[in-house]
N, C-alpha and C. Protein backbone atom coordinates (compact mmCIF):
# COMPACT_ATOMS: atom_id res chain seq x y z
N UNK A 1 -7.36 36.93 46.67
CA UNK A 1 -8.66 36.60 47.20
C UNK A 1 -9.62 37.74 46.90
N UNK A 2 -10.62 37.52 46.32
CA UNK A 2 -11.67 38.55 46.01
C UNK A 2 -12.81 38.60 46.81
N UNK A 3 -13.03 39.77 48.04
CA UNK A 3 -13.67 40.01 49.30
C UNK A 3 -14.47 40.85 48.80
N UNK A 4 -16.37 39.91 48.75
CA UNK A 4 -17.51 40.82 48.87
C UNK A 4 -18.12 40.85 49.64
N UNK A 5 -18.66 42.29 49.55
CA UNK A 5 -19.97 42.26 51.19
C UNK A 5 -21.34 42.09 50.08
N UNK A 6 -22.50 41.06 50.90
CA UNK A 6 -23.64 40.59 50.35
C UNK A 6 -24.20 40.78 51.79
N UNK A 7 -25.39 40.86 51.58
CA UNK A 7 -27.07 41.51 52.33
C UNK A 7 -27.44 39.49 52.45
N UNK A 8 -28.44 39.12 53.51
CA UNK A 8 -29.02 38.19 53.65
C UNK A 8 -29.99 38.15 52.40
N UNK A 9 -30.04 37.52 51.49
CA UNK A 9 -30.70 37.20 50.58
C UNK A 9 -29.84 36.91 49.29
N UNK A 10 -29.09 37.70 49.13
CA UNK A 10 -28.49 38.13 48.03
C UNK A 10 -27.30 36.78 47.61
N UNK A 11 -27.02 36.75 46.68
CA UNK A 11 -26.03 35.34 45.99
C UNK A 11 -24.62 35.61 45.20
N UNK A 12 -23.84 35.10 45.10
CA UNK A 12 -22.79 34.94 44.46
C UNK A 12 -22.71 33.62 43.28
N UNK A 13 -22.34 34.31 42.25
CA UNK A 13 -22.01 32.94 41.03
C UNK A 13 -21.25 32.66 40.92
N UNK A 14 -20.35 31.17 40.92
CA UNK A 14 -19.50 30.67 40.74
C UNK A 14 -19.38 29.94 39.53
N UNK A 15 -18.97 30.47 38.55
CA UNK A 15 -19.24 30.12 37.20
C UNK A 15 -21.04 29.74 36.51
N UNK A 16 -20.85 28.89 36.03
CA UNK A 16 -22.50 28.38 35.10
C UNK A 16 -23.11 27.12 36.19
N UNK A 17 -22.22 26.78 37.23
CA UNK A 17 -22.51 26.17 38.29
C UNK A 17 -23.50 26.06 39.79
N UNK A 18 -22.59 26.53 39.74
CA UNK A 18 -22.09 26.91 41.67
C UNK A 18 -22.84 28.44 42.12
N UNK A 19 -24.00 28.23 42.69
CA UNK A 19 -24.43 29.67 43.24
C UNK A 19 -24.34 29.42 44.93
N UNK A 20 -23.69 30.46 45.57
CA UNK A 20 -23.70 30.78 46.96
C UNK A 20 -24.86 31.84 47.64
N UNK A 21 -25.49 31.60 48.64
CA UNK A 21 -26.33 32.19 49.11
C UNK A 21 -26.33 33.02 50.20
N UNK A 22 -25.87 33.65 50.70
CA UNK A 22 -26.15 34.44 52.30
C UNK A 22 -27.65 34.21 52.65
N UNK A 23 -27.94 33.32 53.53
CA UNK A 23 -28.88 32.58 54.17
C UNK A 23 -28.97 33.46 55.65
N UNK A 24 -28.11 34.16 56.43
CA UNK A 24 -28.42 34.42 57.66
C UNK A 24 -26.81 34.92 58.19
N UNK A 25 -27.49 35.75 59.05
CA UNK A 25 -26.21 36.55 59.88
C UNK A 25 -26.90 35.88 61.04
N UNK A 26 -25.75 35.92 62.14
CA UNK A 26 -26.46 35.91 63.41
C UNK A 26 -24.91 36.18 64.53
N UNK A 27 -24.89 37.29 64.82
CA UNK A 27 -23.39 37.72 66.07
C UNK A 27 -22.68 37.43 64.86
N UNK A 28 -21.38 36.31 65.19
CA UNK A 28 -20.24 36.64 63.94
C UNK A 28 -20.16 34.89 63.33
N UNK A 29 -21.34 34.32 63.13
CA UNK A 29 -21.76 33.27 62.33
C UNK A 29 -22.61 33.38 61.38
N UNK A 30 -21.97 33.17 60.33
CA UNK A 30 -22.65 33.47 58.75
C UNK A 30 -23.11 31.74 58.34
N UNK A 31 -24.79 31.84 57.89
CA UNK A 31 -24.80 30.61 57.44
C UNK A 31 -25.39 31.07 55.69
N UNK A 32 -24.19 30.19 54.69
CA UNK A 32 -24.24 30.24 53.34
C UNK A 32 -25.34 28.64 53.15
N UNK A 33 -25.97 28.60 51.82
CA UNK A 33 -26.74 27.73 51.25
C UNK A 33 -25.66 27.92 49.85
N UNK A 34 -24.92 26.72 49.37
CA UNK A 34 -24.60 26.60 48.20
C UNK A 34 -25.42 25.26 47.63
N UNK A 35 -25.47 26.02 46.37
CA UNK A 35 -26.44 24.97 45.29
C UNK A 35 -25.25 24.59 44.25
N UNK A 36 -25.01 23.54 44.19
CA UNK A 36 -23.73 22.51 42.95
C UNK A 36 -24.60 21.57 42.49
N UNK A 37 -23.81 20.82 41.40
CA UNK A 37 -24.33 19.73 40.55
C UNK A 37 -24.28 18.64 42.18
N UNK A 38 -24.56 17.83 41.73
CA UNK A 38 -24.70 16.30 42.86
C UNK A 38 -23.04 15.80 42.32
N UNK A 39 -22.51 15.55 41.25
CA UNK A 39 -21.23 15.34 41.37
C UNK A 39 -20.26 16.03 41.67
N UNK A 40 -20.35 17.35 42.14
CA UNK A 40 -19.49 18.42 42.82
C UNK A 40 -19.48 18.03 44.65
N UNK A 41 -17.89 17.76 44.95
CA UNK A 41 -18.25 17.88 46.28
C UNK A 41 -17.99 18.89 47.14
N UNK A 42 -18.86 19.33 48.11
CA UNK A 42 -18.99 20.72 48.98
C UNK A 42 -18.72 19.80 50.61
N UNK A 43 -17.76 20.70 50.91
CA UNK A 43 -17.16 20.29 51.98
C UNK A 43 -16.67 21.16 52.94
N UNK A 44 -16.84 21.20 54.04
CA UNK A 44 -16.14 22.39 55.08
C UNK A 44 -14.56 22.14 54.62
N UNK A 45 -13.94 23.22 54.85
CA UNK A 45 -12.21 23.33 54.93
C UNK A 45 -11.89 22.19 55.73
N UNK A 46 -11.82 21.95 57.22
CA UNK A 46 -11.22 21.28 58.09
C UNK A 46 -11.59 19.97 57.94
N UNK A 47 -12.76 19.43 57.46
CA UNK A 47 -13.03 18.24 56.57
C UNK A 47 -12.35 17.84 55.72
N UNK A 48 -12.18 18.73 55.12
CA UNK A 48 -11.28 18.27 53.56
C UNK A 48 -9.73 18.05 54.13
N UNK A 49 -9.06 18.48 54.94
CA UNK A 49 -7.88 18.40 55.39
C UNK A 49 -8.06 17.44 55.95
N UNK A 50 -9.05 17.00 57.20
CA UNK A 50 -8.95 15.31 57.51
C UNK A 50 -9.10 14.47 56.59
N UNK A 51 -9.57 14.45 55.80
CA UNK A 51 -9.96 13.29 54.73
C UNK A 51 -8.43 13.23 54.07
N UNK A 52 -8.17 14.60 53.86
CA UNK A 52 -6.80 14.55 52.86
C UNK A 52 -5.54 13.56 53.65
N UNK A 53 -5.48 13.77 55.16
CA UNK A 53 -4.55 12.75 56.06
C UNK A 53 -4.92 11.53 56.68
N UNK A 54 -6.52 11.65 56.00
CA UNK A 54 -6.69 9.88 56.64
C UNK A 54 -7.70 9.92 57.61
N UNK A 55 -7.66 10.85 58.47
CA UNK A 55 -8.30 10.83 59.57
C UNK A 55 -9.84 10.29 59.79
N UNK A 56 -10.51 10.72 58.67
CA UNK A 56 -11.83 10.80 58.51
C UNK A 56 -11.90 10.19 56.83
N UNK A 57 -13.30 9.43 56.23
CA UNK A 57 -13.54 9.41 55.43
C UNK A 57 -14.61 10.03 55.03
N UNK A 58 -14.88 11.02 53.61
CA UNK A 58 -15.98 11.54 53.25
C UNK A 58 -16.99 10.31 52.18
N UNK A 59 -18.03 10.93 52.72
CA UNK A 59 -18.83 10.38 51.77
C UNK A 59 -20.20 11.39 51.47
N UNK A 60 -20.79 11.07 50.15
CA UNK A 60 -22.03 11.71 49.52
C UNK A 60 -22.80 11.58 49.87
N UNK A 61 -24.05 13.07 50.01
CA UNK A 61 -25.06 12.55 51.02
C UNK A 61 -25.82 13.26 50.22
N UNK A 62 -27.30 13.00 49.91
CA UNK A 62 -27.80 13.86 48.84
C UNK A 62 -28.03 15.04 49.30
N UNK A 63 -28.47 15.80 48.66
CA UNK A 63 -28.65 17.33 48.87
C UNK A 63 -29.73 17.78 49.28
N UNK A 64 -30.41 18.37 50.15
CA UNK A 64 -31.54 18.79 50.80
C UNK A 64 -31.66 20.47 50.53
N UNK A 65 -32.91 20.45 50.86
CA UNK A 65 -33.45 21.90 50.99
C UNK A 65 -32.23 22.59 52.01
N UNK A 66 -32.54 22.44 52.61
CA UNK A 66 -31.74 23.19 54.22
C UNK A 66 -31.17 22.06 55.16
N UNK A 67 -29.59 21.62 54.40
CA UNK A 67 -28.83 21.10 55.75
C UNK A 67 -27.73 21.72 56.61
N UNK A 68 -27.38 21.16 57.88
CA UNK A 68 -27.12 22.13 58.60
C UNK A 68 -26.10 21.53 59.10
C-alpha cells in the first residue's frame, strides 16, 4: 500500500484517468472529490461488498459537481 500525506487542495493521479482530490479535513473525517470517466464505477468499500453478496443493488448516477 503506498501512504501519502496531501494538504486540502492538493490531488493524486491515478493513471491518465482517475484524479483524487483532498476536498476537506474536518476532526478525523476526510472528504475526497474523485473525478473518473462516467463508465468507471466509484463506490464506497462497504457498498461494493454488499452488492458483491446481494444485499444491495448498485446503480449509475451521473456525476455532479459536489456529491455527498
Amino acid at each position: 500500500m503506498l501512504v501519502l500525506s496531501r494538504k486540502v487542495g492538493e490531488r493524486i493521479q491515478l493513471g491518465n484517468q482517475i484524479t483524487v482530490t483532498l476536498v476537506k479535513i474536518q476532526g478525523n473525517t476526510v472528504r475526497l472529490g474523485i473525478d473518473a470517466p462516467p463508465h468507471m464505477t466509484v463506490v464506497r468499500e462497504e457498498l461494493a461488498k454488499r452488492a458483491e453478496d446481494g444485499s444491495i443493488a448498485l446503480t449509475v448516477a451521473p456525476q455532479t459537481a459536489e456529491s455527498s
